[in-house]
N, C-alpha and C. Protein backbone atom coordinates (compact mmCIF):
# COMPACT_ATOMS: atom_id res chain seq x y z
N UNK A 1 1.75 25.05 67.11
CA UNK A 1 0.58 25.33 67.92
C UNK A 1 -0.34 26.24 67.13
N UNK A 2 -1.77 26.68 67.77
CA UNK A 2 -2.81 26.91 66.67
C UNK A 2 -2.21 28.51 67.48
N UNK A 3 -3.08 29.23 66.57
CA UNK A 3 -3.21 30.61 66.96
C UNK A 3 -4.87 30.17 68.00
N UNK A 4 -4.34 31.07 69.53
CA UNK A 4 -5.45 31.52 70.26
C UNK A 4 -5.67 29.68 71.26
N UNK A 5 -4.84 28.74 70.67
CA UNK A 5 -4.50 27.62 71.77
C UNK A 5 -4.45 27.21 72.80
N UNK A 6 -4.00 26.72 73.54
CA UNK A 6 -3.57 26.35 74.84
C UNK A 6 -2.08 25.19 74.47
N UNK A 7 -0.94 25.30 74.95
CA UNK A 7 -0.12 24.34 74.81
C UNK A 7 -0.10 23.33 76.13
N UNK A 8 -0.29 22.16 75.33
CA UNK A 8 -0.19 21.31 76.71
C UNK A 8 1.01 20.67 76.72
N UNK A 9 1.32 19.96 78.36
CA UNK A 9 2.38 19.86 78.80
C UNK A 9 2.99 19.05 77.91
N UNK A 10 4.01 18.42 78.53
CA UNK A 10 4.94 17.49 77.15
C UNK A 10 4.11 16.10 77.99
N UNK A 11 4.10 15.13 76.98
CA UNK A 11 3.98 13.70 77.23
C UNK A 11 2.14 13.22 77.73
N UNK A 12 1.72 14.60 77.76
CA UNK A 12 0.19 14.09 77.32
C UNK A 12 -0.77 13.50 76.60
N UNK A 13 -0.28 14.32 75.31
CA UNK A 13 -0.62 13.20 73.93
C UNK A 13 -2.18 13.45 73.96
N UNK A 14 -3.65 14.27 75.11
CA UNK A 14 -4.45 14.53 74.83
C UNK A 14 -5.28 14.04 75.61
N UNK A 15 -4.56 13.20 76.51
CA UNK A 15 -5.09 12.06 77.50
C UNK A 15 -5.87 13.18 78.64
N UNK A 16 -6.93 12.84 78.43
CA UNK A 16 -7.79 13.26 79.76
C UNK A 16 -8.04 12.60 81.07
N UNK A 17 -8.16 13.26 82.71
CA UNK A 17 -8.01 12.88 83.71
C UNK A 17 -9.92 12.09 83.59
N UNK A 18 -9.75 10.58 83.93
CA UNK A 18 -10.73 10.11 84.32
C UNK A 18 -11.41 10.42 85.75
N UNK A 19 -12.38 10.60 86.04
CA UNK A 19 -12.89 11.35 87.32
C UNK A 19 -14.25 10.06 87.48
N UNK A 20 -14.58 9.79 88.66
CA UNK A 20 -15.77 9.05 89.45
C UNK A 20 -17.58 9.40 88.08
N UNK A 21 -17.58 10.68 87.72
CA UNK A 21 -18.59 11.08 87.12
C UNK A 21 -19.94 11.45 88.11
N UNK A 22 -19.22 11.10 88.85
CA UNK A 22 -20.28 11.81 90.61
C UNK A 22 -19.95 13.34 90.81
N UNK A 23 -21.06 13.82 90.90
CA UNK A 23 -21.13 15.27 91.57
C UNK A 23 -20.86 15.23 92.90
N UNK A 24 -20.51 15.98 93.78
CA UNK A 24 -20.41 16.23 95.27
C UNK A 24 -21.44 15.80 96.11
N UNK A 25 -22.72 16.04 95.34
CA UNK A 25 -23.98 15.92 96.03
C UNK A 25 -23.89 14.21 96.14
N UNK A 26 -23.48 13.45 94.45
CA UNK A 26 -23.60 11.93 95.02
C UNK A 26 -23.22 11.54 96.08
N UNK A 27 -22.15 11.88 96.22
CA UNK A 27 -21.26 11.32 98.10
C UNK A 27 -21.94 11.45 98.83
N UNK A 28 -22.92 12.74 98.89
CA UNK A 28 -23.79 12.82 100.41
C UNK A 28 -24.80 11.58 100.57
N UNK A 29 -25.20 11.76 102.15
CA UNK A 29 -26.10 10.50 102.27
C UNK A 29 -26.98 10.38 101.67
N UNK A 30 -27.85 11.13 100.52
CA UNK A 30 -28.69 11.10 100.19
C UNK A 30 -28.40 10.72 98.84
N UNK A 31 -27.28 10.66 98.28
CA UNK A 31 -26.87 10.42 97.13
C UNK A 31 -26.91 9.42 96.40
N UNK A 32 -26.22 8.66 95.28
CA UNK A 32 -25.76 7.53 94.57
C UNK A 32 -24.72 6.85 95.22
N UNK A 33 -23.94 7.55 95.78
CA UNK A 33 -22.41 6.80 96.47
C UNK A 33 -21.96 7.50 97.67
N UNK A 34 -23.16 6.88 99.06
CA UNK A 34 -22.80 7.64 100.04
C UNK A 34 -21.79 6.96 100.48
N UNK A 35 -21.00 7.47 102.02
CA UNK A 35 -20.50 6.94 102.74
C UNK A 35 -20.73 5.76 103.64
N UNK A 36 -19.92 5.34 104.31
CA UNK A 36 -19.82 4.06 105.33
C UNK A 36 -21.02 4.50 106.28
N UNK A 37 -20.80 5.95 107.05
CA UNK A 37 -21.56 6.49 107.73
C UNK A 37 -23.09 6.23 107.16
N UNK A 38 -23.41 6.93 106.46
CA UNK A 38 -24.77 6.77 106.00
C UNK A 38 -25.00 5.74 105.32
N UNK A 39 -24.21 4.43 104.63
CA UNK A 39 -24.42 3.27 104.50
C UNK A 39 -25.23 2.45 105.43
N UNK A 40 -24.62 2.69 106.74
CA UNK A 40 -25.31 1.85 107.98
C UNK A 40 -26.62 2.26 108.47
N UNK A 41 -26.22 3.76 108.34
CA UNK A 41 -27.83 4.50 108.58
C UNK A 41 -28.65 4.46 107.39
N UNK A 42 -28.49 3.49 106.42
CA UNK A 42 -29.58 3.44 105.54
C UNK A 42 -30.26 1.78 105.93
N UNK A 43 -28.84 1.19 106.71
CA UNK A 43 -29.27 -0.10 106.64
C UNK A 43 -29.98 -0.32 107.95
N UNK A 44 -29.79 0.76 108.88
CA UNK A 44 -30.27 0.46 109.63
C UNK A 44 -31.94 0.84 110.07
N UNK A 45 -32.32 1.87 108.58
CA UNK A 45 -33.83 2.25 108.61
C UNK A 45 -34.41 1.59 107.57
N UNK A 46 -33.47 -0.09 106.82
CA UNK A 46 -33.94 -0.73 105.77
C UNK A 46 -34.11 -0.08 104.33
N UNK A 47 -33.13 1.03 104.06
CA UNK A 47 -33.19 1.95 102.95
C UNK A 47 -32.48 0.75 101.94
N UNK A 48 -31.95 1.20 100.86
CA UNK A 48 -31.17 0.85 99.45
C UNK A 48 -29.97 1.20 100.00
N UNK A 49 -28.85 0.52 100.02
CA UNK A 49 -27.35 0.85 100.44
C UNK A 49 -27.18 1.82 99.69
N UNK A 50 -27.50 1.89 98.42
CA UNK A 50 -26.96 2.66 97.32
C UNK A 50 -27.81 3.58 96.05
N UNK A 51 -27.64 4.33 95.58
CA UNK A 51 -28.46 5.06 94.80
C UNK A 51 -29.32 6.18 95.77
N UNK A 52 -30.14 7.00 95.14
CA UNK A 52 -30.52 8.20 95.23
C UNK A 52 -31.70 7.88 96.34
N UNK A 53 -31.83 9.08 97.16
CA UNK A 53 -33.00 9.21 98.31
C UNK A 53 -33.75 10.23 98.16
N UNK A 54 -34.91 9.94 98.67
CA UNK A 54 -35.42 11.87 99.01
C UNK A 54 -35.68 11.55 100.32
N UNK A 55 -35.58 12.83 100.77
CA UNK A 55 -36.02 13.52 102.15
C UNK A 55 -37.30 12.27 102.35
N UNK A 56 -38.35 12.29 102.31
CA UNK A 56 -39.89 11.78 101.89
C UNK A 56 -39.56 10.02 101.86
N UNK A 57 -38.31 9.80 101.24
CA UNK A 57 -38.03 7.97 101.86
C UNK A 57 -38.25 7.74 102.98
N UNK A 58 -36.87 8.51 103.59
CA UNK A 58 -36.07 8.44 104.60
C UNK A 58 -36.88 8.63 105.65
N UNK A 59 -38.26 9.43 105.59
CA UNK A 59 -38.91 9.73 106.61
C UNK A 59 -39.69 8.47 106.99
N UNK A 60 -40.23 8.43 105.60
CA UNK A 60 -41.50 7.03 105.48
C UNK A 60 -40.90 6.20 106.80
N UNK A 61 -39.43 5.32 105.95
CA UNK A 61 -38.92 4.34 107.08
C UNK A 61 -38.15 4.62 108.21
N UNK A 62 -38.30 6.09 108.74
CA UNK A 62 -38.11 6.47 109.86
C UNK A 62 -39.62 6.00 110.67
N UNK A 63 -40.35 6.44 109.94
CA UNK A 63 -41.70 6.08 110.38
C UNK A 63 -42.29 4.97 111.29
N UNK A 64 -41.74 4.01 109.98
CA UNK A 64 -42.20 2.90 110.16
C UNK A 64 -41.26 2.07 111.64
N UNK A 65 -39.76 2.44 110.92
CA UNK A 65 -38.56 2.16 112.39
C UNK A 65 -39.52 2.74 113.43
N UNK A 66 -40.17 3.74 113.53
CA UNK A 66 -39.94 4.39 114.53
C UNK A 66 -41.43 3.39 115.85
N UNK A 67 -42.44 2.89 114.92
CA UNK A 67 -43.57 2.36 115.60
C UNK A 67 -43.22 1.24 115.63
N UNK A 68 -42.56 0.50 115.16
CA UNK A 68 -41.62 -1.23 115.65
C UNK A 68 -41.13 -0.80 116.49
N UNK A 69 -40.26 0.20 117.10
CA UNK A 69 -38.94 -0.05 117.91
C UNK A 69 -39.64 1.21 119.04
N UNK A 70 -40.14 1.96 119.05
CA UNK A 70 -40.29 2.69 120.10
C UNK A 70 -40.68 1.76 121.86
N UNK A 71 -39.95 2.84 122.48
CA UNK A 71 -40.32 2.14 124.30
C UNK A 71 -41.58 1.73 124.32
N UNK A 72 -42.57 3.12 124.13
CA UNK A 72 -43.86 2.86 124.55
C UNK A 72 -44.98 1.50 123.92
N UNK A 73 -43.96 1.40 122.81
CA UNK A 73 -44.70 0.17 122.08
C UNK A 73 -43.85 -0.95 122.71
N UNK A 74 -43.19 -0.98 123.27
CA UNK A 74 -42.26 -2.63 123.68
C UNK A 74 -41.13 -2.60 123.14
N UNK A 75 -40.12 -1.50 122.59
CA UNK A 75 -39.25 -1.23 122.17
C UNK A 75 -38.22 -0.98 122.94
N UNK A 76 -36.46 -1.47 122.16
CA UNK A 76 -35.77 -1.27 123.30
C UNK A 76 -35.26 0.54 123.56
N UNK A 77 -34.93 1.55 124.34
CA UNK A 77 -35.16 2.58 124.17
C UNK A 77 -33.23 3.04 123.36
N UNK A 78 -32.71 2.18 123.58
CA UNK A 78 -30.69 1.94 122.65
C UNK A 78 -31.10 1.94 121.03
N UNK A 79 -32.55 0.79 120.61
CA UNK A 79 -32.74 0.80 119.74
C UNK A 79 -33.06 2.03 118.61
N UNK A 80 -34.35 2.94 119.83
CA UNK A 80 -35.28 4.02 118.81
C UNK A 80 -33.91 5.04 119.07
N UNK A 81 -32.84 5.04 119.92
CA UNK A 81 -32.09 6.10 119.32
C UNK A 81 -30.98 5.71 118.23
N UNK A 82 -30.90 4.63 117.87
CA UNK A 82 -30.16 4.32 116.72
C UNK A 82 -30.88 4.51 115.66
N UNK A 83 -32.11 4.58 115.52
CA UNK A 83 -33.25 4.75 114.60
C UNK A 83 -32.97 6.02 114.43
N UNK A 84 -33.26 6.84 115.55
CA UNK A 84 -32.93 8.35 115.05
C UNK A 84 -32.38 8.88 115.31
N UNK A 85 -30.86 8.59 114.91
CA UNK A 85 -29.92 8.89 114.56
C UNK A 85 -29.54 8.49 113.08
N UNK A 86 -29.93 7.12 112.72
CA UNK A 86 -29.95 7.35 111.23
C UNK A 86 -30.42 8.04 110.78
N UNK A 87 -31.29 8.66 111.40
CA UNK A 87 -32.90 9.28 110.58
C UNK A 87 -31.94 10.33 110.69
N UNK A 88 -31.38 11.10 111.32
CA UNK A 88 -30.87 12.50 111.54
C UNK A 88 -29.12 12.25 110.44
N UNK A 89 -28.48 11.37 110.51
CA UNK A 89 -27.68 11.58 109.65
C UNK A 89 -27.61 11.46 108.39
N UNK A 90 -28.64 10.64 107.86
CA UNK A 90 -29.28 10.55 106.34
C UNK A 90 -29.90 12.22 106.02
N UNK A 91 -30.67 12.86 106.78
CA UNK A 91 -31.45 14.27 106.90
C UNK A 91 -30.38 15.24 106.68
N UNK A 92 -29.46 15.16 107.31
CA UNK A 92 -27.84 15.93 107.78
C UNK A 92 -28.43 16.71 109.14
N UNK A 93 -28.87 15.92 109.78
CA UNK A 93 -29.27 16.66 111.35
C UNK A 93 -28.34 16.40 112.78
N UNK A 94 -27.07 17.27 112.60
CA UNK A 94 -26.24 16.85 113.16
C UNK A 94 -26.36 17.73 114.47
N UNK A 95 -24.95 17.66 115.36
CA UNK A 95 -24.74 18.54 116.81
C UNK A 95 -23.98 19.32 116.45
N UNK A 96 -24.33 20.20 115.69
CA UNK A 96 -23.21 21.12 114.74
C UNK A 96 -22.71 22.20 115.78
């Protein structure tokens, strides 16, 4: 072993642990590799299943969900709260 080293275990040989290469932040809904959860709530405000969001998307096609599907426009009222509720779990606007 070197002077000032680290000894590694037996039967490593140098082999490093492969990891996703995602930060924590990717997983979130706003991320590269969200969840099931925010999968649906992207699909259901017509977002990208996958890859990166901003705040400023998510709103746009909240937006837009929101003047198709509202009551007062002829909308069903089951619908605009599935709307925003994506809108709020993509945001992280939960019943904390």
């Amino acid at each position: 072993m070197r002077s000032g080293g680290k000894a590694k275990p037996a039967g490593t040989k140098g082999r490093r642990k492969k990891g996703t290469g995602l930060s924590a932040a990717d997983h979130g809904p706003l991320g590269r590799s969200p969840g099931l959860e925010a999968i649906e709530a992207r699909s259901r405000l017509g977002l990208a299943l996958s890859g990166r969001l901003r705040e400023s998307d998510v709103t746009v096609a909240w937006k837009l969900a929101a003047a198709e599907h509202h009551p007062d426009r002829g909308g069903r009222h089951d619908t605009m709260q599935a709307v925003n509720g994506a809108r709020d779990v993509l945001l992280g606007r939960g019943l904390n």
